[in-house]
PDB file of N, CA and C in Angstrom:
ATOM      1  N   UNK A   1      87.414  57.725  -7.254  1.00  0.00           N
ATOM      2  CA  UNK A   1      87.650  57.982  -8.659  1.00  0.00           C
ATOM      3  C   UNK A   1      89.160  58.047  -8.916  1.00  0.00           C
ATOM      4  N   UNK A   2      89.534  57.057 -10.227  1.00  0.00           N
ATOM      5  CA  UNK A   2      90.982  57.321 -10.444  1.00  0.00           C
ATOM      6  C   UNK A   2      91.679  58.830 -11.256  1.00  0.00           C
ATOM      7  N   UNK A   3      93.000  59.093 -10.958  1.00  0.00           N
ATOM      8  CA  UNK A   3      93.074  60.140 -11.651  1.00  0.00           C
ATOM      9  C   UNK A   3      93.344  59.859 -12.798  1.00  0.00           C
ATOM     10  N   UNK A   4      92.482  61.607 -13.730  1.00  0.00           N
ATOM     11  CA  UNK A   4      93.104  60.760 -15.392  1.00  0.00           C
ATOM     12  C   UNK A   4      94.674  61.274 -15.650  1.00  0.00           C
ATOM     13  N   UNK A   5      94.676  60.116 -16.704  1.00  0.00           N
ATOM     14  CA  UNK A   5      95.999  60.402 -17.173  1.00  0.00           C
ATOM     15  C   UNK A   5      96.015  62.096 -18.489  1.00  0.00           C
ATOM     16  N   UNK A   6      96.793  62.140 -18.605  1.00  0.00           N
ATOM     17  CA  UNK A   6      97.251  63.339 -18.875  1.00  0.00           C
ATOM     18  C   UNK A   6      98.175  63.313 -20.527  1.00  0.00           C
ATOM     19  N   UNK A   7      99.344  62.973 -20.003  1.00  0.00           N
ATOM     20  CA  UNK A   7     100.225  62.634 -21.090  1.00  0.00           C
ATOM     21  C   UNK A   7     101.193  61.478 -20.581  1.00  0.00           C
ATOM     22  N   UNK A   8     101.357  60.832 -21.602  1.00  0.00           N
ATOM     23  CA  UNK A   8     102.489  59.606 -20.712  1.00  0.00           C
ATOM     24  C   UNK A   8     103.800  59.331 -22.148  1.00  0.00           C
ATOM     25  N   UNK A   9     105.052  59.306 -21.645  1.00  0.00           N
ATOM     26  CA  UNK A   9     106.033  58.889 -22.374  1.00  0.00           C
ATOM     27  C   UNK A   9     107.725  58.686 -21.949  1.00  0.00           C
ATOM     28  N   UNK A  10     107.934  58.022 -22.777  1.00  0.00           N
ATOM     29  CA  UNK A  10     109.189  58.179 -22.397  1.00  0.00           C
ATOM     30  C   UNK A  10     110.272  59.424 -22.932  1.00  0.00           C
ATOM     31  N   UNK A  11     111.057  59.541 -21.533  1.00  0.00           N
ATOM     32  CA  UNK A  11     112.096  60.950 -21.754  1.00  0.00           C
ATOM     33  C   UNK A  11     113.596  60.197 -20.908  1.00  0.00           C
ATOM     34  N   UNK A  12     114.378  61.200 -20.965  1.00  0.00           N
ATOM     35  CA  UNK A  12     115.523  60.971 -20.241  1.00  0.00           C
ATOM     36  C   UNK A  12     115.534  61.775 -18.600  1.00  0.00           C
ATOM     37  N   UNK A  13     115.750  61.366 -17.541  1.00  0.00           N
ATOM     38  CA  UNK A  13     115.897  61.616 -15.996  1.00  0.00           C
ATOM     39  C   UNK A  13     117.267  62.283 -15.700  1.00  0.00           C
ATOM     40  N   UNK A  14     117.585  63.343 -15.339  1.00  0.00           N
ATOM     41  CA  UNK A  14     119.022  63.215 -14.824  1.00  0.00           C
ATOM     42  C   UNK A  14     119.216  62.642 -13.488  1.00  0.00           C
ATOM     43  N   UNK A  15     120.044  62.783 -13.025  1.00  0.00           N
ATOM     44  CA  UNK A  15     119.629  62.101 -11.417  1.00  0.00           C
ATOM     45  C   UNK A  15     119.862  63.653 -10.722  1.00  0.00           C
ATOM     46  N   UNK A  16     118.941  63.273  -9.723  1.00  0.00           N
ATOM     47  CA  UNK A  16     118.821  64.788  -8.365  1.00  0.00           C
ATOM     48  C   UNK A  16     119.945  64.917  -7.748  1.00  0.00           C
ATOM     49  N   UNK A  17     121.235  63.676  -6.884  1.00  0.00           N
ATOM     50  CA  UNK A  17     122.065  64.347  -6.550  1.00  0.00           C
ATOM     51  C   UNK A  17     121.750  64.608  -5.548  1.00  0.00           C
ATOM     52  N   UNK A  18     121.060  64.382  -4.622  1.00  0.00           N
ATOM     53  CA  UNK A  18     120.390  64.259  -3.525  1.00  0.00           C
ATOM     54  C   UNK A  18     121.600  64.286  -2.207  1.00  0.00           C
ATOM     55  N   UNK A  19     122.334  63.078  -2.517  1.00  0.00           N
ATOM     56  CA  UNK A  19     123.947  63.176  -1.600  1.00  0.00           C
ATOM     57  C   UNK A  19     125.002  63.408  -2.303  1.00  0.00           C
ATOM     58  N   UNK A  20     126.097  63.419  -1.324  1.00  0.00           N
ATOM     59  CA  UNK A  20     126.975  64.162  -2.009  1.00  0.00           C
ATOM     60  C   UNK A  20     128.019  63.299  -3.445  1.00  0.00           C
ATOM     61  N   UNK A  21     127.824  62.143  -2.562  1.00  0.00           N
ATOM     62  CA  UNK A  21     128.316  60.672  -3.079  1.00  0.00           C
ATOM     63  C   UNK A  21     127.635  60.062  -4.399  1.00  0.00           C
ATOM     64  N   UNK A  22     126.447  60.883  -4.666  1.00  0.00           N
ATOM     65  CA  UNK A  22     125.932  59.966  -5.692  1.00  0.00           C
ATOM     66  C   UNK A  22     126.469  61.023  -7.348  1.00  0.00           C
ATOM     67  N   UNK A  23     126.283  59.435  -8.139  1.00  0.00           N
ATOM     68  CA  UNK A  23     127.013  59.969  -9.313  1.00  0.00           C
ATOM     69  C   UNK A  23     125.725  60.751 -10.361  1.00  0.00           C
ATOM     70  N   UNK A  24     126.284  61.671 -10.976  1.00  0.00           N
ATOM     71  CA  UNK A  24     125.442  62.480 -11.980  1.00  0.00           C
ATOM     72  C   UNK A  24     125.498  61.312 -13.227  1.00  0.00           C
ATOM     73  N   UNK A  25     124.508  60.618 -13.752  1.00  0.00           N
ATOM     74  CA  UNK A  25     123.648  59.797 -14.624  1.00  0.00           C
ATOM     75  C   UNK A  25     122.275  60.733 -15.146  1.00  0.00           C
ATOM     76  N   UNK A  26     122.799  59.490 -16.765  1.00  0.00           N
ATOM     77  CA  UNK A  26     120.885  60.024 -16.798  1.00  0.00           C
ATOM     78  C   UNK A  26     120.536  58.825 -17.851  1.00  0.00           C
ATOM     79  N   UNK A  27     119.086  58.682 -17.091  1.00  0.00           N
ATOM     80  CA  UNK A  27     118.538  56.959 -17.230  1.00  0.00           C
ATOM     81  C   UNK A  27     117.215  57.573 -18.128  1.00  0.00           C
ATOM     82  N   UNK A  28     116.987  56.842 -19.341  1.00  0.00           N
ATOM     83  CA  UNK A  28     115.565  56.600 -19.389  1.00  0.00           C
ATOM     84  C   UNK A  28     114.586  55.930 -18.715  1.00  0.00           C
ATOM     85  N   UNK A  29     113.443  56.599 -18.553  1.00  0.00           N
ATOM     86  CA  UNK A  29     112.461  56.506 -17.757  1.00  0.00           C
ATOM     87  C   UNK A  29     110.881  56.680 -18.257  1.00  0.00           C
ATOM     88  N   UNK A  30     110.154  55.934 -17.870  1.00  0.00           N
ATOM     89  CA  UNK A  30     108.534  56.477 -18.399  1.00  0.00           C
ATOM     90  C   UNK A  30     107.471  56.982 -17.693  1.00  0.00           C
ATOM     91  N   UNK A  31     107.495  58.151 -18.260  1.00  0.00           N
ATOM     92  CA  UNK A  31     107.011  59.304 -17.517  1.00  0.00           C
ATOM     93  C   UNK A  31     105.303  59.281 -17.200  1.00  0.00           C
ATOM     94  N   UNK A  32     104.350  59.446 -16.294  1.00  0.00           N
ATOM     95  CA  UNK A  32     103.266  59.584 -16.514  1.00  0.00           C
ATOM     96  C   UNK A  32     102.527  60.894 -15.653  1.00  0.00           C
ATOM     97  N   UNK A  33     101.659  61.640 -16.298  1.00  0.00           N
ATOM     98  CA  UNK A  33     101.197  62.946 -15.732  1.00  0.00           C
ATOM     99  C   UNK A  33      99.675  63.168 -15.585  1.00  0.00           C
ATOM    100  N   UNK A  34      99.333  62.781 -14.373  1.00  0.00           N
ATOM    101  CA  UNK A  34      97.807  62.870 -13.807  1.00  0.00           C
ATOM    102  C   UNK A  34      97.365  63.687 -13.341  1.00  0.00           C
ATOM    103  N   UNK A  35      96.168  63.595 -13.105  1.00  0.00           N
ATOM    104  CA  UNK A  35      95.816  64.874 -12.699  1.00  0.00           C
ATOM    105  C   UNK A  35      96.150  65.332 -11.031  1.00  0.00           C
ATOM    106  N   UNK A  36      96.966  64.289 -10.453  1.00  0.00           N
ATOM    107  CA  UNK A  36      97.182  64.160  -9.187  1.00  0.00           C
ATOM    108  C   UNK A  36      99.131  64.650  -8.985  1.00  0.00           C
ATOM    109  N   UNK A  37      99.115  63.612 -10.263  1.00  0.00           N
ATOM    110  CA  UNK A  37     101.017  63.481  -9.932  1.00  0.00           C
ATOM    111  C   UNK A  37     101.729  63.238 -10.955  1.00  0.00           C
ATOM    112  N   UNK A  38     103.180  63.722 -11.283  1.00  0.00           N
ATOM    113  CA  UNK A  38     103.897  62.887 -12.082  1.00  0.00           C
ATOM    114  C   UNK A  38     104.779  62.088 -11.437  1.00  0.00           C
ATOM    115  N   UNK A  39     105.165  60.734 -12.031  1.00  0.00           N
ATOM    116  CA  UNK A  39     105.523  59.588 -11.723  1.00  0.00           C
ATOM    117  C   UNK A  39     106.569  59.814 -12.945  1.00  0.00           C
ATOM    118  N   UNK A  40     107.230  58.592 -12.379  1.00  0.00           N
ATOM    119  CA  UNK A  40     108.206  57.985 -13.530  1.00  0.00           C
ATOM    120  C   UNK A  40     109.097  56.551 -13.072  1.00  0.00           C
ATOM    121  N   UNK A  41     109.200  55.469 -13.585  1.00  0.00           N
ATOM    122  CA  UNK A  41     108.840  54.396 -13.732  1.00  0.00           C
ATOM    123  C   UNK A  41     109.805  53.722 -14.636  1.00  0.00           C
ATOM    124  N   UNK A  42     111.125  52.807 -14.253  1.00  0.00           N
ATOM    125  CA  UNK A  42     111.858  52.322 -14.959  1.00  0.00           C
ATOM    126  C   UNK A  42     111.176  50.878 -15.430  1.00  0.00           C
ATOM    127  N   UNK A  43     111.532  51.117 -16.833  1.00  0.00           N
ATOM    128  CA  UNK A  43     110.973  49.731 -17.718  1.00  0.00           C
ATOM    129  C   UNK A  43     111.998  49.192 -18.446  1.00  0.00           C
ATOM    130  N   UNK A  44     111.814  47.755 -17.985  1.00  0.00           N
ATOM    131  CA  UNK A  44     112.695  46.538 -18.848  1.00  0.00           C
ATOM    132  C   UNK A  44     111.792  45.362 -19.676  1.00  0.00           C
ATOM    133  N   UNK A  45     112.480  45.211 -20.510  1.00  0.00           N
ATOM    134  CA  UNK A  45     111.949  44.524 -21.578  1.00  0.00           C
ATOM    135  C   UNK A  45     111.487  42.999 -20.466  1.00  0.00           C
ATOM    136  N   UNK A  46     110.021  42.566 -21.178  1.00  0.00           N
ATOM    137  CA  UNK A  46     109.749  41.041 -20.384  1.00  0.00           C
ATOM    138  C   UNK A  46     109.721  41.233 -18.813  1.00  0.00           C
ATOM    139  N   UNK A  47     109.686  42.681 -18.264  1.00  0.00           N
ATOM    140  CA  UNK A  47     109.792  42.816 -16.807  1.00  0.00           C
ATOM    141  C   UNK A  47     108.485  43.779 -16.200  1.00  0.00           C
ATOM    142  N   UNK A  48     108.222  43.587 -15.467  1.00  0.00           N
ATOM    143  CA  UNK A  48     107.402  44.611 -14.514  1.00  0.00           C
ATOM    144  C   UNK A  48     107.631  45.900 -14.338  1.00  0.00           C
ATOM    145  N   UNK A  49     107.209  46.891 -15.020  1.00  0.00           N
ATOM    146  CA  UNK A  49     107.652  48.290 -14.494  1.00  0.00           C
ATOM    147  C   UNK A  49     107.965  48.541 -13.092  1.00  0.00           C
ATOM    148  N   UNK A  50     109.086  49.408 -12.862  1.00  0.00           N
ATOM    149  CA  UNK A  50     109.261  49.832 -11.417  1.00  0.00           C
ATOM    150  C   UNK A  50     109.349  51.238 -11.367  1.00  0.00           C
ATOM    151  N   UNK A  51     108.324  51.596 -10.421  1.00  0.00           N
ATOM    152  CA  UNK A  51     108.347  53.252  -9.719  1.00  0.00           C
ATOM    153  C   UNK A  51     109.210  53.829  -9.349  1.00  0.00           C
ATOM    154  N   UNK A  52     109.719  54.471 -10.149  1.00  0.00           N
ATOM    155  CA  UNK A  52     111.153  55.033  -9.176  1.00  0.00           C
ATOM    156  C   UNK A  52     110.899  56.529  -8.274  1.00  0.00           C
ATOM    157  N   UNK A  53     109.986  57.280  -8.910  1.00  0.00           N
ATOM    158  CA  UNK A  53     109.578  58.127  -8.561  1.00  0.00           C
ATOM    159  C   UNK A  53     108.050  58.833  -9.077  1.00  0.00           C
ATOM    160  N   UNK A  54     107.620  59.926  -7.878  1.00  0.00           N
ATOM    161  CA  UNK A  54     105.986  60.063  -7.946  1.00  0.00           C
ATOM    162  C   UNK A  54     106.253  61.408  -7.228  1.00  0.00           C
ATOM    163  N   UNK A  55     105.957  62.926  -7.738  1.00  0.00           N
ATOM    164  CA  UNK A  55     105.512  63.487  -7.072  1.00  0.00           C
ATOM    165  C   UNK A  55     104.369  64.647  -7.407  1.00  0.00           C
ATOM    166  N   UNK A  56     103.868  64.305  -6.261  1.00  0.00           N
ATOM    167  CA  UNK A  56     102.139  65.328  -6.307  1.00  0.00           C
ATOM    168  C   UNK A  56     102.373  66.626  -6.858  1.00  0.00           C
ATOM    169  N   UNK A  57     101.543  66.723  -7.562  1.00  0.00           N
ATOM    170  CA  UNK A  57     101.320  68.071  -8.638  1.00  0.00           C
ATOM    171  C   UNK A  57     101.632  68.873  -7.114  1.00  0.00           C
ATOM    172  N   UNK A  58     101.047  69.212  -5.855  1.00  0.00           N
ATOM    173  CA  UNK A  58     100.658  70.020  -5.528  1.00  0.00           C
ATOM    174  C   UNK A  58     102.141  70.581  -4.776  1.00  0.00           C
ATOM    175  N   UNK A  59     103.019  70.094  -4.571  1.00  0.00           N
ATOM    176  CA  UNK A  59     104.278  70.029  -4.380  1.00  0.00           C
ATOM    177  C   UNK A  59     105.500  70.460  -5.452  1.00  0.00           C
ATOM    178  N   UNK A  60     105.057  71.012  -6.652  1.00  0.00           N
ATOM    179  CA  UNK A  60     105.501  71.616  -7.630  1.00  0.00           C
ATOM    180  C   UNK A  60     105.518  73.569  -7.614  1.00  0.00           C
ATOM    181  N   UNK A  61     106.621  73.373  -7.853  1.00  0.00           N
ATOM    182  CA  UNK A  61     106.919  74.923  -7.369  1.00  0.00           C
ATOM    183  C   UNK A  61     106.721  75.832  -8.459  1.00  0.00           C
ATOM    184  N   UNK A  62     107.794  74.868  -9.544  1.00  0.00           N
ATOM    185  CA  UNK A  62     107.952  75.986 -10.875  1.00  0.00           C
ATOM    186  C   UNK A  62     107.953  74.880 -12.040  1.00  0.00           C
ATOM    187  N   UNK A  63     107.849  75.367 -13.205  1.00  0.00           N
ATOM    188  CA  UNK A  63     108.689  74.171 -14.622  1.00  0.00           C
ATOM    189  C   UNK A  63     108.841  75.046 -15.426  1.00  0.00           C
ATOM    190  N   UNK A  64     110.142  74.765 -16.048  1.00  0.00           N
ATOM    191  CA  UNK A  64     110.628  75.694 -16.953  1.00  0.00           C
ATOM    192  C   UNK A  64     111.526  74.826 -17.635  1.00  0.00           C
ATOM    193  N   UNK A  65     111.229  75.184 -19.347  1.00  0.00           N
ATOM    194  CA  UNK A  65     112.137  75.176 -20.495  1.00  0.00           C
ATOM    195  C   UNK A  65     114.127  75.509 -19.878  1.00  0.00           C
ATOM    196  N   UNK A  66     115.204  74.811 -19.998  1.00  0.00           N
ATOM    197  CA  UNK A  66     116.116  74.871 -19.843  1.00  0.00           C
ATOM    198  C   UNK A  66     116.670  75.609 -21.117  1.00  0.00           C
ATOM    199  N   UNK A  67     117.314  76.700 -21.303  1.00  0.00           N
ATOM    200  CA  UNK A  67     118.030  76.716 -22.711  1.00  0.00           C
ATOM    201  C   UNK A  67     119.784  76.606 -21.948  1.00  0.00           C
ATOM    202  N   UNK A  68     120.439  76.441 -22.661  1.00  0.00           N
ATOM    203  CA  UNK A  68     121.980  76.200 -22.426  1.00  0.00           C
ATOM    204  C   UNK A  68     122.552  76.302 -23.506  1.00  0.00           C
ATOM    205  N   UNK A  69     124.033  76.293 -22.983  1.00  0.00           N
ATOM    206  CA  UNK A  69     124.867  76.138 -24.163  1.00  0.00           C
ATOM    207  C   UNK A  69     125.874  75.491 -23.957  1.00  0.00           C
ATOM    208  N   UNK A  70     125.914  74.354 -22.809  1.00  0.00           N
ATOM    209  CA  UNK A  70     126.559  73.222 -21.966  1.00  0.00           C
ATOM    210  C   UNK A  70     126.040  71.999 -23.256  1.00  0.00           C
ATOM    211  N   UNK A  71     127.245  71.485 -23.720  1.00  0.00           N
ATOM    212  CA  UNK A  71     126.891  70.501 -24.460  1.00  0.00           C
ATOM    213  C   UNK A  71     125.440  69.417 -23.939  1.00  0.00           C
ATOM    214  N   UNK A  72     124.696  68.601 -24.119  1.00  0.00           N
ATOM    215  CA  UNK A  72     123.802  67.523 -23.542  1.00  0.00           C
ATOM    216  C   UNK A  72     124.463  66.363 -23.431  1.00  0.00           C
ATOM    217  N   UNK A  73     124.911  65.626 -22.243  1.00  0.00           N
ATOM    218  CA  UNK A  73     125.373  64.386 -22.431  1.00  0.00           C
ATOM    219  C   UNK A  73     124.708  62.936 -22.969  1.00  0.00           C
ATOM    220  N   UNK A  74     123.150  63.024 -23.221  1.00  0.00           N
ATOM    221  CA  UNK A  74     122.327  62.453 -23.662  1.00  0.00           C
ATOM    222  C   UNK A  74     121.517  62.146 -25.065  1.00  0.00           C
ATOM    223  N   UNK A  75     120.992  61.329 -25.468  1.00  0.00           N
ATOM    224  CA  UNK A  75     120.665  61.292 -26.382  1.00  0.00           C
ATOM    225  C   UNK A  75     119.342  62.318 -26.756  1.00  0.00           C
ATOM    226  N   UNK A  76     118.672  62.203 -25.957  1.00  0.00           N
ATOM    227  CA  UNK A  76     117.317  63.555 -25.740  1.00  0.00           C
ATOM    228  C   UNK A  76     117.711  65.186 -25.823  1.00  0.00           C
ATOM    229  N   UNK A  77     117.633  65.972 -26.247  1.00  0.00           N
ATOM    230  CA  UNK A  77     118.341  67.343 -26.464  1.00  0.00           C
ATOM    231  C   UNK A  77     117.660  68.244 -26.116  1.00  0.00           C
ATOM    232  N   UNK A  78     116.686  68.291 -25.544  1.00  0.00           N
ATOM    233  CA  UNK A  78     115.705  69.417 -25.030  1.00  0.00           C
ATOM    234  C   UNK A  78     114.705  68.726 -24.215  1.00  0.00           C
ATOM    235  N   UNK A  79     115.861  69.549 -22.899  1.00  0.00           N
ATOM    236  CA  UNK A  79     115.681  69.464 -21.250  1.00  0.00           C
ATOM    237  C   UNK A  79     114.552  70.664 -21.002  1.00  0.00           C
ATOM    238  N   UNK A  80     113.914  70.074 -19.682  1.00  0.00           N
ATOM    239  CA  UNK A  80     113.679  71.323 -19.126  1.00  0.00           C
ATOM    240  C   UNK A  80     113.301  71.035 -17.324  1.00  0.00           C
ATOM    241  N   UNK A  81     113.122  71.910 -16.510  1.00  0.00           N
ATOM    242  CA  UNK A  81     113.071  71.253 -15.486  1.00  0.00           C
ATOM    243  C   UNK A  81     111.651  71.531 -14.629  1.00  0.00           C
ATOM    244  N   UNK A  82     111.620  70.956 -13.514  1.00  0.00           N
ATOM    245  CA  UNK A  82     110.792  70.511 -12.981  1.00  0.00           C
ATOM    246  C   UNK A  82     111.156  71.068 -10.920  1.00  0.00           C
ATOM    247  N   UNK A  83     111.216  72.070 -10.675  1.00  0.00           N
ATOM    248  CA  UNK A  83     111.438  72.505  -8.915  1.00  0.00           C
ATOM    249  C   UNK A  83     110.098  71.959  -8.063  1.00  0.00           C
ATOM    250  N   UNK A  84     110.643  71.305  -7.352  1.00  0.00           N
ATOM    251  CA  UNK A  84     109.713  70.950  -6.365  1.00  0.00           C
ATOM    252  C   UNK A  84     110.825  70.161  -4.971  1.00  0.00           C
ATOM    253  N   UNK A  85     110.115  70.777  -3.718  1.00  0.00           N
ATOM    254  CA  UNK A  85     110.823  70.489  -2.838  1.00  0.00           C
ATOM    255  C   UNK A  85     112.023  70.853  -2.268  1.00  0.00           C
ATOM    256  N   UNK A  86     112.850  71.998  -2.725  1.00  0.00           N
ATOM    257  CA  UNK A  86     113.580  72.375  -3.002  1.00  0.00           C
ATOM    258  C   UNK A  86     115.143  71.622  -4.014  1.00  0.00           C
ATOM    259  N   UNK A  87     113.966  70.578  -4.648  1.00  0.00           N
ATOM    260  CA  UNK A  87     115.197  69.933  -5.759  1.00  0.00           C
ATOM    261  C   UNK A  87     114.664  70.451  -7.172  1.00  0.00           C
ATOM    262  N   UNK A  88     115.234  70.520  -8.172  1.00  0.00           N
ATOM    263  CA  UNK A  88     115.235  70.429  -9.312  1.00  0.00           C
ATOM    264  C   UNK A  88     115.419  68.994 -10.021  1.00  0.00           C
ATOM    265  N   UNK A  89     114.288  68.785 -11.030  1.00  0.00           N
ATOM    266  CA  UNK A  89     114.178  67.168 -11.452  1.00  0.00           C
ATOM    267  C   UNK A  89     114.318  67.868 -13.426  1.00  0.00           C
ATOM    268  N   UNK A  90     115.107  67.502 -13.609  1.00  0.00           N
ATOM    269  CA  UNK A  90     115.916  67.773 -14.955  1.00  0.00           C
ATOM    270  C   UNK A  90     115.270  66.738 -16.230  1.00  0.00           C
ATOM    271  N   UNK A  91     114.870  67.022 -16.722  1.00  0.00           N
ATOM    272  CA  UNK A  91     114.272  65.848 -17.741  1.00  0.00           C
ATOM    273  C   UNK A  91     114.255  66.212 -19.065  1.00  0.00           C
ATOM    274  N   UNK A  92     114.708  65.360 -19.903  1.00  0.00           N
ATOM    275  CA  UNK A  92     115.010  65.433 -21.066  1.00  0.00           C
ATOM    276  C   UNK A  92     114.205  64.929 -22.114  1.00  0.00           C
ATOM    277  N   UNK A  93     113.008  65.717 -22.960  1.00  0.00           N
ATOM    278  CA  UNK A  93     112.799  65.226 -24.457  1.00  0.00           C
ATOM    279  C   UNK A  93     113.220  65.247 -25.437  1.00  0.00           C
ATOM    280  N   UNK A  94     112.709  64.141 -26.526  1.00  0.00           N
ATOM    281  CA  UNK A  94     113.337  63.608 -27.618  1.00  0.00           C
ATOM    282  C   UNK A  94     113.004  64.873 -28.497  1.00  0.00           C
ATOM    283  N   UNK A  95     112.165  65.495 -28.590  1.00  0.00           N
ATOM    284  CA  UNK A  95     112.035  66.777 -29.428  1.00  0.00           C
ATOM    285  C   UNK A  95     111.244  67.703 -28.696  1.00  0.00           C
ATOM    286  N   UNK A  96     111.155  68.920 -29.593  1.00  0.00           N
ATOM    287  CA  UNK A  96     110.697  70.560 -29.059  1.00  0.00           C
ATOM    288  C   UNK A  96     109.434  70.140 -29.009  1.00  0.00           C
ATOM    289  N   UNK A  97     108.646  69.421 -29.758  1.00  0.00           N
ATOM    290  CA  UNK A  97     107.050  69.445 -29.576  1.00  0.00           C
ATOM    291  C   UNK A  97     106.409  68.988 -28.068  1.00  0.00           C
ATOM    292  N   UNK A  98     107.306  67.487 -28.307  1.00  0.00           N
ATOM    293  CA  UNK A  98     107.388  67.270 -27.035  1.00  0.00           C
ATOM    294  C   UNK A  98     107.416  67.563 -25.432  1.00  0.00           C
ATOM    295  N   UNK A  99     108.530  68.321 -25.572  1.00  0.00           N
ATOM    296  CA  UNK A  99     108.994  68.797 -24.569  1.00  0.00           C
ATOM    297  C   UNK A  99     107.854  70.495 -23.683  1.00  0.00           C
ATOM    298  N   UNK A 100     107.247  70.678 -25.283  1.00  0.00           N
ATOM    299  CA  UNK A 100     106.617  71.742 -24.714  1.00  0.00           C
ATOM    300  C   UNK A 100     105.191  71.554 -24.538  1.00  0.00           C
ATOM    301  N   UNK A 101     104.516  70.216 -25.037  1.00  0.00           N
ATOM    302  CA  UNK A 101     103.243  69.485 -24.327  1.00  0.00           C
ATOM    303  C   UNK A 101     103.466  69.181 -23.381  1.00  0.00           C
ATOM    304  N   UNK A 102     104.959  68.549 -22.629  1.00  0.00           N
ATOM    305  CA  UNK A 102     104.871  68.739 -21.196  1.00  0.00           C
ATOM    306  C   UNK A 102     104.953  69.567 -20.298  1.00  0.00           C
ATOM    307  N   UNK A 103     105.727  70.312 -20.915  1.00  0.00           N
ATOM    308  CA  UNK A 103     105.705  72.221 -19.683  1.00  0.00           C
ATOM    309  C   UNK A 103     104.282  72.360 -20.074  1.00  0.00           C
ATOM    310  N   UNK A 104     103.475  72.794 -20.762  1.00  0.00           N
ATOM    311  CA  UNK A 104     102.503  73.322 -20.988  1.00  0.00           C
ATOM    312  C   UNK A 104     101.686  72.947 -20.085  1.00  0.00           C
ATOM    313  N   UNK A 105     101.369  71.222 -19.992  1.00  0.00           N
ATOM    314  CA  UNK A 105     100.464  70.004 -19.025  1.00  0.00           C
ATOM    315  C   UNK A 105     101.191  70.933 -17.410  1.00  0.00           C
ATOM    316  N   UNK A 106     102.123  70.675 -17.569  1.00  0.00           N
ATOM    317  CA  UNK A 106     102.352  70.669 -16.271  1.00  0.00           C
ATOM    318  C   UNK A 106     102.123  72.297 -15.441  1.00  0.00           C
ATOM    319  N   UNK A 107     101.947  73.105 -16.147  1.00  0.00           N
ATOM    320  CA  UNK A 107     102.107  74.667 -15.861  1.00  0.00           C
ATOM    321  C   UNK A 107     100.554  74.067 -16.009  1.00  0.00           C
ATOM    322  N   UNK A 108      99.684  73.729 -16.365  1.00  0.00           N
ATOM    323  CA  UNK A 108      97.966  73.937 -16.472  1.00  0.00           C
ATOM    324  C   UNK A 108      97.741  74.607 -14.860  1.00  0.00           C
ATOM    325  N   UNK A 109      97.089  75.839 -15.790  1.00  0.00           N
ATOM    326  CA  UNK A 109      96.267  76.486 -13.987  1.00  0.00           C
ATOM    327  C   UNK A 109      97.576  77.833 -13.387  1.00  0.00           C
ATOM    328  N   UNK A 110      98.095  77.963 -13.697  1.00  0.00           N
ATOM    329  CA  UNK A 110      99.288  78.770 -13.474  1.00  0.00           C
ATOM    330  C   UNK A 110      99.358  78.720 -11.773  1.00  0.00           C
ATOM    331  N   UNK A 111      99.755  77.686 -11.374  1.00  0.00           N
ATOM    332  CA  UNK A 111     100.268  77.458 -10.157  1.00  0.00           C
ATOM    333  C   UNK A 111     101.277  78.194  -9.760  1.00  0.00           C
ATOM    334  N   UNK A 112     102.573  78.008 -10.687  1.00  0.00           N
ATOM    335  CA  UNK A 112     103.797  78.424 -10.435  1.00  0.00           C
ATOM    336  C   UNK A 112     103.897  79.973 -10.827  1.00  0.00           C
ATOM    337  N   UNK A 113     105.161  80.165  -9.910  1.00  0.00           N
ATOM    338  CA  UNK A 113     105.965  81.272 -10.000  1.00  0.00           C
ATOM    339  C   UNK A 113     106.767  81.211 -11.124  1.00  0.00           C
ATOM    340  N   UNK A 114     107.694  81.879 -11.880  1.00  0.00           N
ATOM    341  CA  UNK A 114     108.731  81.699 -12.806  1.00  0.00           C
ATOM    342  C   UNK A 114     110.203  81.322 -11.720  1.00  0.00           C
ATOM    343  N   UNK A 115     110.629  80.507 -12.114  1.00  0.00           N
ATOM    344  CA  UNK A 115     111.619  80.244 -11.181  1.00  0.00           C
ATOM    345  C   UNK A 115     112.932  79.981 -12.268  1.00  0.00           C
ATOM    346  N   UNK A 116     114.374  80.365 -11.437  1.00  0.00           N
ATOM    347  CA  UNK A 116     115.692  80.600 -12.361  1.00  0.00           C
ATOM    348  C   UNK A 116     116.173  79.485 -12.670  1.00  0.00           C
ATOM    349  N   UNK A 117     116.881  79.646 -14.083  1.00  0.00           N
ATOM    350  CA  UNK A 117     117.215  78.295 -14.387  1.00  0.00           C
ATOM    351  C   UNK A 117     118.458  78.148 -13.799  1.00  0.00           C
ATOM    352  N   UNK A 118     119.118  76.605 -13.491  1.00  0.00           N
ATOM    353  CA  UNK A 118     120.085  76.842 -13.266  1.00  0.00           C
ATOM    354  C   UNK A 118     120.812  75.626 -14.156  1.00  0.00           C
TER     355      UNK A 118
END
């Protein structure tokens, strides 16, 4: 059986930062949330979507609403993030409604702990 989908859209990615060398960007991306995993998936016009990233619900630590008062370098204005693995995955919606159908999806079942923003 496939998993269902959930909510799917596009938001803004920051990048993880993973090494030390890589540059802080932030790419739009299209997001999808199953009942297994969220993914996200760079799309070009006339092209094949590509996976850039996928990770299993069950590997999710915390998600939490970001508030700040650090300007947004992006066009999307309400971030919030996503801990899993010991990274933080930063993602940005186009509005508040938005942004809080996806914390909401993604908190389903109260898995998580409250975890600090940073």
């Amino acid at each position: 059986m496939y998993p269902r989908v959930i909510l799917k859209g596009t938001m803004i990615k920051k990048s993880q930062q993973k090494r030390r060398t890589s540059p802080c960007n932030y790419k739009e991306r299209f997001f999808v949330l199953d009942t297994q995993e969220l993914k996200y998936s760079e799309r070009r016009p006339g092209k094949k979507p590509t996976l850039k990233g996928c990770i299993e619900l069950s590997r999710i630590k915390c998600v939490e609403i970001v508030c700040t008062d650090i300007p947004i370098p992006c066009s999307y204005k309400y971030p919030f993030q996503v801990f899993h693995d010991n990274y933080y995955l930063y993602i940005f919606a186009p509005d508040n409604d938005c942004r809080q159908r996806w914390v909401r999806a993604l908190k389903e079942g109260d898995r998580f702990e409250k975890c600090d923003v940073k």
